[in-house]
Protein backbone atom coordinates (compact mmCIF):
# COMPACT_ATOMS: atom_id res chain seq x y z
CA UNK A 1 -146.38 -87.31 114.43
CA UNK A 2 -143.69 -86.02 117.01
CA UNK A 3 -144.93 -86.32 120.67
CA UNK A 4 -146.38 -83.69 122.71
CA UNK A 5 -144.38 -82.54 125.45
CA UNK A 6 -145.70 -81.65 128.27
CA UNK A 7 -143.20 -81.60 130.85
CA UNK A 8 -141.12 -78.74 130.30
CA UNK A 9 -139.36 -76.65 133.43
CA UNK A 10 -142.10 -73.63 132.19
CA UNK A 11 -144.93 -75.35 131.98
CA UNK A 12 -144.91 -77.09 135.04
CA UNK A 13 -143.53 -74.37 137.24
CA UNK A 14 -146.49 -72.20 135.31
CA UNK A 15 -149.28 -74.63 136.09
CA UNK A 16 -147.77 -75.14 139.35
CA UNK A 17 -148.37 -71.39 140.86
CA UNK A 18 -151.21 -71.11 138.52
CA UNK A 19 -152.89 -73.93 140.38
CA UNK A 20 -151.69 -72.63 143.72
CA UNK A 21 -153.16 -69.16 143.27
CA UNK A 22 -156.25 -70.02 141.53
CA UNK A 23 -157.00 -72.49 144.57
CA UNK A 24 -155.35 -70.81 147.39
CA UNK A 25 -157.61 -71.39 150.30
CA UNK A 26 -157.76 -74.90 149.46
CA UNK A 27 -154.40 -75.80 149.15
CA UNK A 28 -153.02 -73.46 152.25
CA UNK A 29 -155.92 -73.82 154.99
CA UNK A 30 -154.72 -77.86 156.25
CA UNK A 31 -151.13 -75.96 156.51
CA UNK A 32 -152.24 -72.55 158.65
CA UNK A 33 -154.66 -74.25 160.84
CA UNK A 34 -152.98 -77.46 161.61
CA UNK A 35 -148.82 -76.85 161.18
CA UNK A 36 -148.77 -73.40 161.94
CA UNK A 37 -150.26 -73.39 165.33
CA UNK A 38 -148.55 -76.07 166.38
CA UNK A 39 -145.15 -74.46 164.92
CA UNK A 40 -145.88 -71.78 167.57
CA UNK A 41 -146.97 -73.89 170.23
CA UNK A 42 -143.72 -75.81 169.95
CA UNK A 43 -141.63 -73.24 169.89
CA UNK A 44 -143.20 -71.35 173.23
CA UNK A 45 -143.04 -74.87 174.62
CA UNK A 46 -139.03 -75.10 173.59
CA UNK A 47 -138.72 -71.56 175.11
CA UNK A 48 -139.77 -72.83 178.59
CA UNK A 49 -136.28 -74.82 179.14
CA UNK A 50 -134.64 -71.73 178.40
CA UNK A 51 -130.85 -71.85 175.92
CA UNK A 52 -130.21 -75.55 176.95
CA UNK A 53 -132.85 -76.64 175.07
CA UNK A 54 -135.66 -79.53 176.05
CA UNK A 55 -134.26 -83.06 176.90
CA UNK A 56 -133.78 -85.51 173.96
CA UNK A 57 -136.81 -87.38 174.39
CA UNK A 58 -139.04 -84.41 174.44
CA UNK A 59 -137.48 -83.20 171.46
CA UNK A 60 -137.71 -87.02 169.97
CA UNK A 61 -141.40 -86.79 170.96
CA UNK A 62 -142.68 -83.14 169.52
CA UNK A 63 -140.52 -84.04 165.89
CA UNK A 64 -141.93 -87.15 165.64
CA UNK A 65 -145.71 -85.56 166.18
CA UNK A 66 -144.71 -82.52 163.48
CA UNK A 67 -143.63 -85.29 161.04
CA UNK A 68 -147.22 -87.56 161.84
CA UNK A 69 -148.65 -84.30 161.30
CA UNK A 70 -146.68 -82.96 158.48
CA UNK A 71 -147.61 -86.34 156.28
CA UNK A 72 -150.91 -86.25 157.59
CA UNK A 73 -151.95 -82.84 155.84
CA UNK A 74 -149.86 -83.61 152.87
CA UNK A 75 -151.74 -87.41 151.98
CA UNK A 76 -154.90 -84.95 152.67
CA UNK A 77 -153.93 -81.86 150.45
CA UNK A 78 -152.89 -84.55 147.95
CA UNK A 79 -156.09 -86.40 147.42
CA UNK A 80 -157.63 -82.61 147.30
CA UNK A 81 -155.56 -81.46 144.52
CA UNK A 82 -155.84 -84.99 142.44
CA UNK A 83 -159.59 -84.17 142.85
CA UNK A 84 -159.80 -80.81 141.72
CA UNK A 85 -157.60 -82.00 139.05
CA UNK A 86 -160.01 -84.54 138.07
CA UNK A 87 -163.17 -82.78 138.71
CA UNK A 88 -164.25 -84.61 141.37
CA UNK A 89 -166.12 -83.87 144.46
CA UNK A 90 -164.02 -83.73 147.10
CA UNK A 91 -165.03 -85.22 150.54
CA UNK A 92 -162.80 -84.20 153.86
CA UNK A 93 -164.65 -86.72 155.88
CA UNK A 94 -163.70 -89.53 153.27
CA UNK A 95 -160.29 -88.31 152.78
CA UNK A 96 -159.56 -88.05 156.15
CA UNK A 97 -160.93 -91.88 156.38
CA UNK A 98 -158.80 -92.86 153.72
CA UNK A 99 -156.15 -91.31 155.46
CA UNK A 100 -155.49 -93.10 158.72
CA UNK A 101 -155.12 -96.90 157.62
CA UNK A 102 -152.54 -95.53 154.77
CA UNK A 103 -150.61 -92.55 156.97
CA UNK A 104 -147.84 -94.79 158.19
CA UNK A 105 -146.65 -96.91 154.72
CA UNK A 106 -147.27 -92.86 153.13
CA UNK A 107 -145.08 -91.14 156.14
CA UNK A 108 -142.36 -93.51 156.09
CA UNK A 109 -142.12 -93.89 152.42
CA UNK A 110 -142.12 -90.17 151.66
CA UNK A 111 -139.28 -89.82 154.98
CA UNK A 112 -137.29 -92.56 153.68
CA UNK A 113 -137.09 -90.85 150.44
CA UNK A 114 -135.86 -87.65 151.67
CA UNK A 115 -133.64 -89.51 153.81
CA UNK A 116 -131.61 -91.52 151.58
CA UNK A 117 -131.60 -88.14 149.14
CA UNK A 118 -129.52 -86.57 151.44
CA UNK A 119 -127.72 -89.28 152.50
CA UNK A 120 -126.84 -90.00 148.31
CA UNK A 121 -126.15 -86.19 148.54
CA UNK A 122 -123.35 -85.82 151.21
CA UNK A 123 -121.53 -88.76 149.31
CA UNK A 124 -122.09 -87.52 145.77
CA UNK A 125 -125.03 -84.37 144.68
CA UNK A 126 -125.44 -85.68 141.20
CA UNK A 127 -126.72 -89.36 142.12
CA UNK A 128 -128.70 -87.56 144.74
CA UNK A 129 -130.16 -85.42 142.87
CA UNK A 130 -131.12 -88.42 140.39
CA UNK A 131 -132.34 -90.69 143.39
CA UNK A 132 -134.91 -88.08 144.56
CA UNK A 133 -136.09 -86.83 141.19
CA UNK A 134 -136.50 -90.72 140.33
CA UNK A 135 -139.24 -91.17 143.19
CA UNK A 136 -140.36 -87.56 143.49
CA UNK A 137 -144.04 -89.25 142.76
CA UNK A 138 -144.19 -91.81 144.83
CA UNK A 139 -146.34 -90.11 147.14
CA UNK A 140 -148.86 -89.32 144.75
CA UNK A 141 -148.90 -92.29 143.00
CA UNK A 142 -149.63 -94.01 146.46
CA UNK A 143 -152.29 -91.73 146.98
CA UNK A 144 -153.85 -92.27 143.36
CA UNK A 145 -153.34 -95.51 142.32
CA UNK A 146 -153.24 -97.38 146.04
CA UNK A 147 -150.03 -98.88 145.21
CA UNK A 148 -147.80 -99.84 148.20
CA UNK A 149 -144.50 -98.58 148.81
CA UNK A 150 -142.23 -100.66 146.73
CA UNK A 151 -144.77 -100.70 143.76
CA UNK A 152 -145.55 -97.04 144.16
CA UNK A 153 -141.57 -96.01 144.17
CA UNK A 154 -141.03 -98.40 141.36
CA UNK A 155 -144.09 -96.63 139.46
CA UNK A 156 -142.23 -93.45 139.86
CA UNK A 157 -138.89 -94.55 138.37
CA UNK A 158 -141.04 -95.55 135.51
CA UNK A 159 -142.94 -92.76 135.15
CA UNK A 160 -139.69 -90.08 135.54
CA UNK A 161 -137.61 -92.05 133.12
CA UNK A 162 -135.87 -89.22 130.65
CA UNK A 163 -137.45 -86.10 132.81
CA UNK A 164 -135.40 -86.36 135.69
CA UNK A 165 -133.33 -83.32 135.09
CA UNK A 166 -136.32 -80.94 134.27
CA UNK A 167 -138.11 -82.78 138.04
CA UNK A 168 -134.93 -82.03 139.60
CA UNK A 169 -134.46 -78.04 138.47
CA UNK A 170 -138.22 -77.58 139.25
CA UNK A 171 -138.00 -78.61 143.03
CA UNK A 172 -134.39 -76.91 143.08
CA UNK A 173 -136.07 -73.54 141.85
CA UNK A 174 -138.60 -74.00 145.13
CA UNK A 175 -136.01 -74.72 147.05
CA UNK A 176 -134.35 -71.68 146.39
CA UNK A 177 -137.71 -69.29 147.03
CA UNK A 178 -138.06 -70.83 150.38
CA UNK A 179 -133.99 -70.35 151.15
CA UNK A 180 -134.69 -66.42 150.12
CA UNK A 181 -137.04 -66.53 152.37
CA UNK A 182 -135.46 -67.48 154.89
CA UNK A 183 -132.33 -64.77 154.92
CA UNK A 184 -135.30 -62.32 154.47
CA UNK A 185 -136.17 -63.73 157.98
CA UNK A 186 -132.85 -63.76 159.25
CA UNK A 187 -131.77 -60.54 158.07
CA UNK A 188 -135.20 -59.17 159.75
CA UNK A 189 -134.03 -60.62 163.18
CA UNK A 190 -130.57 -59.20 162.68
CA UNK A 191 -128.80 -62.00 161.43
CA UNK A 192 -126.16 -62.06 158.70
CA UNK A 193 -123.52 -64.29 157.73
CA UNK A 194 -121.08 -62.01 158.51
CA UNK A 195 -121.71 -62.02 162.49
CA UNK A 196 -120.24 -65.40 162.17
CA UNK A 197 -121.09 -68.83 164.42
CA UNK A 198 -121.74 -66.87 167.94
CA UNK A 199 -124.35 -65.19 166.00
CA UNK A 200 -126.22 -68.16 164.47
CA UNK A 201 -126.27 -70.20 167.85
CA UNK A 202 -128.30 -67.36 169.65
CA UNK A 203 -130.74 -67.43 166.98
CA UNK A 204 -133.23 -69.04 169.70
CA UNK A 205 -132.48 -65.82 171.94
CA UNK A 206 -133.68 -63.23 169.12
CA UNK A 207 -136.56 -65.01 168.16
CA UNK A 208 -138.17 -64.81 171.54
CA UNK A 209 -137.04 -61.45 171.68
CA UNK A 210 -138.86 -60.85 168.20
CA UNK A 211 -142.05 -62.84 168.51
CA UNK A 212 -143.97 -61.14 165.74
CA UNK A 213 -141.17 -61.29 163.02
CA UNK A 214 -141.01 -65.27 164.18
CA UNK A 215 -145.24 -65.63 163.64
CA UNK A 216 -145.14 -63.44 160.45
CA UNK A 217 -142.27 -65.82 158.89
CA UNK A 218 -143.76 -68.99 160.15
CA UNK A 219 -147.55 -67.73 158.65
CA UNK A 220 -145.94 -67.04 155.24
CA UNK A 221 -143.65 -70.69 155.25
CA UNK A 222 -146.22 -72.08 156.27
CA UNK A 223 -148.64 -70.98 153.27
CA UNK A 224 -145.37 -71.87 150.68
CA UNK A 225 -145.25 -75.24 152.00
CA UNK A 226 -148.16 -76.51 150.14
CA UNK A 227 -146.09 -75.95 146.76
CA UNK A 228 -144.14 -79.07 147.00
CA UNK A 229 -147.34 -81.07 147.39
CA UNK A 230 -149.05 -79.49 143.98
CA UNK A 231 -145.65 -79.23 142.42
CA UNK A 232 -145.71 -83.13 143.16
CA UNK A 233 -148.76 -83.33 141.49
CA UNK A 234 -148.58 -81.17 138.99
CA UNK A 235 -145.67 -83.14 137.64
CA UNK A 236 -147.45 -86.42 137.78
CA UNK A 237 -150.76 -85.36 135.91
CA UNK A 238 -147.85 -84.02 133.00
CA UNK A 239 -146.10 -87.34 133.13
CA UNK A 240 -149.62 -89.26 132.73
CA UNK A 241 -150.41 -87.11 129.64
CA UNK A 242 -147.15 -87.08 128.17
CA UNK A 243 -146.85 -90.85 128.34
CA UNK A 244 -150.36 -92.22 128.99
CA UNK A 245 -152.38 -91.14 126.93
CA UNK A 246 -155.61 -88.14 125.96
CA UNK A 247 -157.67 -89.00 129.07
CA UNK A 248 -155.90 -87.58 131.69
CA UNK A 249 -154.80 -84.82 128.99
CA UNK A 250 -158.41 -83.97 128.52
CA UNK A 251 -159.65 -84.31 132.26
CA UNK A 252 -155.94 -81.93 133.21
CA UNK A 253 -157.07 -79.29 130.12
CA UNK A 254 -160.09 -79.22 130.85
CA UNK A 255 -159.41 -77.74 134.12
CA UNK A 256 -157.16 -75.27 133.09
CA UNK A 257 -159.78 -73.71 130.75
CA UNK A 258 -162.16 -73.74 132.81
CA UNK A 259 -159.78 -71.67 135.31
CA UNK A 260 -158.86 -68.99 132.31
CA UNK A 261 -162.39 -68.55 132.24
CA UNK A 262 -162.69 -67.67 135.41
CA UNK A 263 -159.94 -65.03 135.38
């Protein structure tokens, strides 16, 4: 009996924004009322040292707090998702718990991977392209099955083995939304391509002058965000049921029915 395949580019896209939509509050509220208010409240803070910009260290300082922060929501939105998933109740105060002893191995696992993906990248886009895709589930793997960083990465190669291309094109099709979105914002400040360099590096300039196009833009990133997270996940419950076995099948189907009955 030929295997079952569940992920295809379609159906994981599909049950990607199907997931997102049907459980919007859930998987967008850590992003709006954490990152987005301090989005703003670093940028009025950047604003204060006027077009030179703050020092180094300050700037050091306020990344490395939107990256604690960044990882922070995403372990959190993570276990949320893998619990809805699983139809499980979800706790905040034990996630959050769960959370604090595990942030740093999560933080710098997930930022090493990004790292070296670009650095593959600049050298040569197609073993890139394979590095990420190859540990694109390491996150949630660490979150799920408490492995540690070398165990959860190699967990991931495992797990990706022969779906790396369809991983890759999913993430790259995300990618893209969120680049739209961002000449939609550009071109609503008054930016184009075509006003060249001069143009670009006042960009800090026409944002304060346009605060509410700025808030407006960083509201609506900052509810798209979350797709990487449950595109992450997505992708691993498909990988589980594809190679696995029926239980997480069942547990994954069952939650899909139970959301077309709702609709």
């Amino acid at each position: 009996m030929e295997q079952k395949k569940y992920l295809t580019i379609g159906n994981v896209l599909g049950e990607t924004f199907n997931f997102y939509f049907s459980n919007f509050l859930l998987v967008c509220l850590p992003y709006v009322i954490i990152l987005f208010p301090f989005g703003q409240l670093q940028t009025l803070f950047n604003s204060l040292f006027g077009t030179a910009g703050p020092p180094w260290y300050v700037s050091f300082m306020t990344t490395l707090i939107s990256l604690v922060l960044s990882y922070g929501v995403s372990f959190y939105l993570t276990i949320s998702i893998l619990n809805r998933y699983e139809d499980k109740k979800f706790a905040a105060k034990e996630a959050i718990a769960s959370l604090l002893p595990r942030l740093f191995p999560y933080g710098f696992m997930s930022f090493m991977i990004i790292l070296f993906s670009m650095l593959w990248s600049i050298l040569l886009i197609i073993p890139g392209a394979i590095y990420f895709s190859a540990r694109s589930i390491a996150a949630v793997v660490m979150v799920r099955e408490g492995l540690g960083i070398r165990a959860s990465m190699k967990r991931s190669r495992v797990l990706t083995k022969k779906k790396r291309f369809a991983i890759f094109i999913c993430f790259v099709l995300l990618m893209i939304m969120m680049f739209v979105l961002l000449l939609v914002y550009y071109r609503l400040l008054g930016i184009t391509f075509g006003g060249g360099l001069d143009q670009i590096a006042g960009i800090a300039g026409t944002i304060a002058n346009r605060p509410l196009i700025n808030i407006l833009y960083s509201l609506v990133s900052s509810c798209f965000m979350p797709l990487y997270t449950v595109l992450s996940v997505v992708i691993y419950i498909n990988l589980l049921k594809e190679k696995e076995g029926f239980a997480t099948e069942q547990l994954a189907d069952g939650f899909l029915e139970e959301e077309h009955g709702r609709s």
